[in-house]
Each structure stands twice: as structure tokens, then as C-alpha cells.
N, C-alpha and C. Protein backbone atom coordinates (compact mmCIF):
# COMPACT_ATOMS: atom_id res chain seq x y z
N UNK A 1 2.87 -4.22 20.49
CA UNK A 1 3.59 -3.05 20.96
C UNK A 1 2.58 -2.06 21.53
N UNK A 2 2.66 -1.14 22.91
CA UNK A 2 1.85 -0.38 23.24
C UNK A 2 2.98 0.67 23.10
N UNK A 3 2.41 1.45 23.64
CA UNK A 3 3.15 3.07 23.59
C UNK A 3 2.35 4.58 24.08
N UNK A 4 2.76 5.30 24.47
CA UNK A 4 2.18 6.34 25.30
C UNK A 4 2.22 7.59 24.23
N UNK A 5 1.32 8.40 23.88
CA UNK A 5 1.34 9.82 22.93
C UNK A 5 1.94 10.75 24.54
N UNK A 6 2.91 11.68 24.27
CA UNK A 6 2.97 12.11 24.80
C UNK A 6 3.39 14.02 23.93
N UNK A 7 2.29 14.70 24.56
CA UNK A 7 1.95 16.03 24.11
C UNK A 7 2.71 16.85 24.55
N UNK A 8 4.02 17.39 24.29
CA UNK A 8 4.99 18.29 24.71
C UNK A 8 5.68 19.48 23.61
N UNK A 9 5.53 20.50 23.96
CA UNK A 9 5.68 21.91 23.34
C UNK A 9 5.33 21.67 22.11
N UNK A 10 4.02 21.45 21.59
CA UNK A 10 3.28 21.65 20.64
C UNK A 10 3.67 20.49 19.41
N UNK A 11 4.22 19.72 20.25
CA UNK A 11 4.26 18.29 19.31
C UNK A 11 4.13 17.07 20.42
N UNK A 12 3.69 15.98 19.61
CA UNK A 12 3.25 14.67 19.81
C UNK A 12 4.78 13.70 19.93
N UNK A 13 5.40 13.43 21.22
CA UNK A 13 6.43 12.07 21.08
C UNK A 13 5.55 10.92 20.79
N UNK A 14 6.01 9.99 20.37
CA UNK A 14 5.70 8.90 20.87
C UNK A 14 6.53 8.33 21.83
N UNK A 15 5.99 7.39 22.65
CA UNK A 15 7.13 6.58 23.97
C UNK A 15 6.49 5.43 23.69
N UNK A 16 7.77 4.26 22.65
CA UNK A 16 6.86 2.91 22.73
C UNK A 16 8.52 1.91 22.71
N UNK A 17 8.09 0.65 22.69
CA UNK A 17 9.03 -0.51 22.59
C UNK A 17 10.33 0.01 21.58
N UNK A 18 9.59 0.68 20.44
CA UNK A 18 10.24 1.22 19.23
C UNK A 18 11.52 2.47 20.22
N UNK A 19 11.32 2.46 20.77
CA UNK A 19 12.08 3.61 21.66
C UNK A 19 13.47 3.08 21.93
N UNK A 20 13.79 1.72 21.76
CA UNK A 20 14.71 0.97 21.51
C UNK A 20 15.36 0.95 20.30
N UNK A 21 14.89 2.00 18.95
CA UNK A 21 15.89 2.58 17.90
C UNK A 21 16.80 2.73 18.64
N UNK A 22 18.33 2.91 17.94
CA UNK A 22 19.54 3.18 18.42
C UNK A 22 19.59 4.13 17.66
N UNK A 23 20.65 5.22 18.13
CA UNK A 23 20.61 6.53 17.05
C UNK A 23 21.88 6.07 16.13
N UNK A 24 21.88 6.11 15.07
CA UNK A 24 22.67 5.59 14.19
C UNK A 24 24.19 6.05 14.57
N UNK A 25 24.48 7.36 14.92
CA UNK A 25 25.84 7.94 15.19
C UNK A 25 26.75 7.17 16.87
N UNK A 26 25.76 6.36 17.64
CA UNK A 26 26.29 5.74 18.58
C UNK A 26 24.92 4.76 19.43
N UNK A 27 25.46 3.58 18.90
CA UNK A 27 24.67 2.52 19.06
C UNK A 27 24.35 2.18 20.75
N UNK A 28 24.70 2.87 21.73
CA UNK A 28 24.84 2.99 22.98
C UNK A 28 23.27 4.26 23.01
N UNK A 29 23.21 4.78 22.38
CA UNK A 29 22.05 5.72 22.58
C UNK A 29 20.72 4.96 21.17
N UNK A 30 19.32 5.58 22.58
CA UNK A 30 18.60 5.93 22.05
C UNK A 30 18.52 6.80 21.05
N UNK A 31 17.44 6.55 19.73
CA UNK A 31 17.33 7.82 18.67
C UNK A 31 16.23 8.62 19.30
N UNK A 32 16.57 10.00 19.58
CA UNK A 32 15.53 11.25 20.11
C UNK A 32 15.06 11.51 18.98
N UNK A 33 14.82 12.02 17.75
CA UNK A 33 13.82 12.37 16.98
C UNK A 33 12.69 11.66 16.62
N UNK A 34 12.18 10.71 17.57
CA UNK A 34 10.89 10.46 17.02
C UNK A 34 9.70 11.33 17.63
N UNK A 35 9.28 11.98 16.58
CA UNK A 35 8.59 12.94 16.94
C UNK A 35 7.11 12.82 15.46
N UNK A 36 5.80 12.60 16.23
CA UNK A 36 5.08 13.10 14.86
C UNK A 36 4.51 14.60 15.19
N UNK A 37 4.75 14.86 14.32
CA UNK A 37 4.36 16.77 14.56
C UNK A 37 3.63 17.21 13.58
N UNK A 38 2.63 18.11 14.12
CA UNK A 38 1.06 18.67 13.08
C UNK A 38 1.08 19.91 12.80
């Protein structure tokens, strides 16, 4: 798996394969909270 850090308003996304979570409330979407934040 690769994946891109991406540095936006003072937190870290990640953008990787994993980006293919589904958000649990509608399996048609991506999950947006992956976020690691410092």
C-alpha cells in the first residue's frame, strides 16, 4: 500500500488504498475522517 501525507489546516490526511473505507452510515461513500492529527 502507498499513500500520500497530505498537510491541510493544521492536520495530516492520509490519501492511501485504505481510502476505500466505506463510511459505515452509507456504503456508497467514502469514510472522511481519516485524519492523524498532532
Amino acid at each position: 500500500c502507498t499513500g500520500l501525507f497530505i498537510d491541510w489546516n493544521g492536520c495530516t490526511t492520509i490519501l492511501t488504498s485504505a481510502s476505500l473505507i466505506r463510511d459505515p452510515n452509507d456504503g456508497n461513500k467514502i469514510a472522511e475522517n481519516l485524519k492523524v492529527c498532532s
